[in-house]
C-alpha atoms as a PDB file:
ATOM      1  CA  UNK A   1      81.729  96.652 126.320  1.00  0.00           C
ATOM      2  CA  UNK A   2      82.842  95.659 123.183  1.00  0.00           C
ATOM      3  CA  UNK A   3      82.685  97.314 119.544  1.00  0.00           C
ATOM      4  CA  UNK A   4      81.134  95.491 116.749  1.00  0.00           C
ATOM      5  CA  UNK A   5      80.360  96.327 113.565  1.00  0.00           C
ATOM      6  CA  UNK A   6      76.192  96.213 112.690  1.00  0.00           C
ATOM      7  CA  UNK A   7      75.507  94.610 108.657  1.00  0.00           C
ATOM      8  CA  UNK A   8      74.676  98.228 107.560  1.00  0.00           C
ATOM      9  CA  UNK A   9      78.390  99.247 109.143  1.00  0.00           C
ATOM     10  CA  UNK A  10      77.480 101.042 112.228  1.00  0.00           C
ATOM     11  CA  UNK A  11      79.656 100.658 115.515  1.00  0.00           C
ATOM     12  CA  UNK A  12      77.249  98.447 117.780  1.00  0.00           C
ATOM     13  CA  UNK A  13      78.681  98.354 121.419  1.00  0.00           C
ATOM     14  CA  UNK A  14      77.793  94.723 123.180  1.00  0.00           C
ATOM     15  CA  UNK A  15      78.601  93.967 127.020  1.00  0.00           C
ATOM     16  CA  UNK A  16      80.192  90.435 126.197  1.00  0.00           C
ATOM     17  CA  UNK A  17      78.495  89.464 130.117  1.00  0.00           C
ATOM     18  CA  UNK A  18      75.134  89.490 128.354  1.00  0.00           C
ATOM     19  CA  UNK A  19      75.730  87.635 125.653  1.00  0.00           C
ATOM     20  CA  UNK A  20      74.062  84.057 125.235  1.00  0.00           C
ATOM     21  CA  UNK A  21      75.040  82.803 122.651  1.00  0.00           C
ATOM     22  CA  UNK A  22      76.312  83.343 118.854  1.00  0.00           C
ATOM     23  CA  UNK A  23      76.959  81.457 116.018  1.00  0.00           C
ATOM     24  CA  UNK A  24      78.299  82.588 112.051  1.00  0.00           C
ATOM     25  CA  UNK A  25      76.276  81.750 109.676  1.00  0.00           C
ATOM     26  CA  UNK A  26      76.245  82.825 105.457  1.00  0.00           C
ATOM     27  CA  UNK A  27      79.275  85.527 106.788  1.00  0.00           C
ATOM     28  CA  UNK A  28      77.572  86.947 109.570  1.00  0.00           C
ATOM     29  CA  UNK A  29      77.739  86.164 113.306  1.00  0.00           C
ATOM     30  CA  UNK A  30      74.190  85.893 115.108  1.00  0.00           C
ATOM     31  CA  UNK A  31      74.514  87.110 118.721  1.00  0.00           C
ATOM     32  CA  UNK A  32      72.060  86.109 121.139  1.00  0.00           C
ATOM     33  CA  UNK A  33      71.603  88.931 123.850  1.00  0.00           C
ATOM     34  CA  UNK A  34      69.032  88.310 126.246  1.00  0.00           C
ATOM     35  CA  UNK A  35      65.786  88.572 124.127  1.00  0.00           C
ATOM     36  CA  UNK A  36      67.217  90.541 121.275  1.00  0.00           C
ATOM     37  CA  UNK A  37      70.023  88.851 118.620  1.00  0.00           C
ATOM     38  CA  UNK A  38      71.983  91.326 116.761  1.00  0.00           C
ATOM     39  CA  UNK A  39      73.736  90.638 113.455  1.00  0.00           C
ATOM     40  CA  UNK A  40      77.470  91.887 113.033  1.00  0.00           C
ATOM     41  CA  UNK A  41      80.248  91.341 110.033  1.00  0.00           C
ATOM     42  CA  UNK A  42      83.122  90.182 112.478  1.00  0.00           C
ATOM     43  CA  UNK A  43      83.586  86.241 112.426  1.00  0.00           C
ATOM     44  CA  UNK A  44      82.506  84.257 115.941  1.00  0.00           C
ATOM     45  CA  UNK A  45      86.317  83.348 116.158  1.00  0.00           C
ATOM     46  CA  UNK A  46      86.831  87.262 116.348  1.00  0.00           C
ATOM     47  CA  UNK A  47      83.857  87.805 118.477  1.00  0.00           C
ATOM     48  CA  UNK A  48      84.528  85.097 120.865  1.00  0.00           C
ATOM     49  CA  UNK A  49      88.559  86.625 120.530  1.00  0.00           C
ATOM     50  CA  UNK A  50      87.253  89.890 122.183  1.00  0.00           C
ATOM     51  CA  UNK A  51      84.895  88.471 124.761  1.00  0.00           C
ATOM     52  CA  UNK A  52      87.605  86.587 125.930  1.00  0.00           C
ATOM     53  CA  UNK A  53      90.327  89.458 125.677  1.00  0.00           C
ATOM     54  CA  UNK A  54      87.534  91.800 127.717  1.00  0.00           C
ATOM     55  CA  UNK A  55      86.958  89.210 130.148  1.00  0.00           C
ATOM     56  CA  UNK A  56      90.349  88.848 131.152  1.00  0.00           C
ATOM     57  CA  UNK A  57      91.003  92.828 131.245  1.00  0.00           C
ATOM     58  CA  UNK A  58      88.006  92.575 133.981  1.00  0.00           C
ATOM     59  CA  UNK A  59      90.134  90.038 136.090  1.00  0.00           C
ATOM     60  CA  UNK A  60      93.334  91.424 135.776  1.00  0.00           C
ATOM     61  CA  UNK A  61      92.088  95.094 136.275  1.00  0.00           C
ATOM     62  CA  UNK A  62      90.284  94.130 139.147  1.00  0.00           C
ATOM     63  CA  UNK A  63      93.682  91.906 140.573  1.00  0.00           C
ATOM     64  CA  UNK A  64      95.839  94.646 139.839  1.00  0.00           C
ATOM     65  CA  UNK A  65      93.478  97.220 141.705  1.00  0.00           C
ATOM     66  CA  UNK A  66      92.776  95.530 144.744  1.00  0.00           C
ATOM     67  CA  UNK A  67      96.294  94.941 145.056  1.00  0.00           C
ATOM     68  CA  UNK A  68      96.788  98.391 145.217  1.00  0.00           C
ATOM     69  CA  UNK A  69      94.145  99.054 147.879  1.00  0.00           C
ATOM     70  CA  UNK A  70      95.596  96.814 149.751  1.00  0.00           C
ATOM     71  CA  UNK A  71      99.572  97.363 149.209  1.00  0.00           C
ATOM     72  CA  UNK A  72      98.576 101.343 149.711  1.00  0.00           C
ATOM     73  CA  UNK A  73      95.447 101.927 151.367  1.00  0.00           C
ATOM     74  CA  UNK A  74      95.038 105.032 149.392  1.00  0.00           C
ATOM     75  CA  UNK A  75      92.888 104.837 146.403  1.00  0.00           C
ATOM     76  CA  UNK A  76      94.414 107.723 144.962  1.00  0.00           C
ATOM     77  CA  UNK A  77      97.634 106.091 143.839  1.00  0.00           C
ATOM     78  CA  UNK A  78      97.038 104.072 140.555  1.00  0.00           C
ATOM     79  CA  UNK A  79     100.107 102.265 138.609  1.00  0.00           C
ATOM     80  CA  UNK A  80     100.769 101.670 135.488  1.00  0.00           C
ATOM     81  CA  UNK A  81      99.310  97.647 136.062  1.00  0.00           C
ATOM     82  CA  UNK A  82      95.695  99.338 136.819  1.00  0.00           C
ATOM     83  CA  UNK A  83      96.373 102.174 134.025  1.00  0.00           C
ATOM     84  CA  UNK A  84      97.546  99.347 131.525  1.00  0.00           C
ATOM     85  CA  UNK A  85      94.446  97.095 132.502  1.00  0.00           C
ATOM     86  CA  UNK A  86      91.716 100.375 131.896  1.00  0.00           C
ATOM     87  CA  UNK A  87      93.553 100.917 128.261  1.00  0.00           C
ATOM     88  CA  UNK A  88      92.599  97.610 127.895  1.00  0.00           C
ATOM     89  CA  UNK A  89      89.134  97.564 128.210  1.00  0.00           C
ATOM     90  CA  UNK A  90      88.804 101.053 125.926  1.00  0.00           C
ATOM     91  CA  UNK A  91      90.394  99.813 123.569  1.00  0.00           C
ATOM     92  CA  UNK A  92      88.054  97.035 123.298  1.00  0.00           C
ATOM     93  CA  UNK A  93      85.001  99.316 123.821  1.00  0.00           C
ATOM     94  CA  UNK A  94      86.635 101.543 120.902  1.00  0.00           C
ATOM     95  CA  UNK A  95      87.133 104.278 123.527  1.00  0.00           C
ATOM     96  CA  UNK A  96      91.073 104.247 122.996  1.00  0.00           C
ATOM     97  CA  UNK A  97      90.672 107.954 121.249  1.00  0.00           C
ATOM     98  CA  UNK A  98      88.330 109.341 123.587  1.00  0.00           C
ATOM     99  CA  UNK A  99      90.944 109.062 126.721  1.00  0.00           C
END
């Protein structure tokens, strides 16, 4: 997920592999989400900045686990690559404080 901020200023949390389409328009973005569109202050360039940085958290938290699994065979033992890579994606979600 990623935080957004709604028109009235409310966090609004969007999963950026939903998202259809969006476009900015009078200073506000238009996000198309399946059949709903939601309205949010950030610029695209900033909105398309985070679905970007949140995709490539996914990837390299997924690279950096498997390659655990597989160098350890014991899911137990995390490093700081797969600890780095969850920070990551909180802090995109705006979960960074609730660790």
């Amino acid at each position: 997920m990623i935080k957004l901020t709604g028109t009235s200023g409310t966090v609004v949390y969007i999963n950026p592999d939903k998202i259809i389409a969006f476009n900015e328009d009078d200073g506000k973005t238009f996000i198309e989400y399946g059949n709903d569109r939601y309205i949010v202050t950030e610029p695209a360039a900033e909105v398309a900045r985070k679905v970007l940085e949140y995709r490539l958290a996914v990837e390299r938290y997924k690279a950096a686990y498997a390659e655990e699994v597989v160098r350890y065979e014991n899911r137990s033992f995390i490093t700081d690559e797969v600890n780095y890579a969850k920070r990551e994606l909180k802090e995109l979600a705006g979960l960074e404080d609730q660790a």
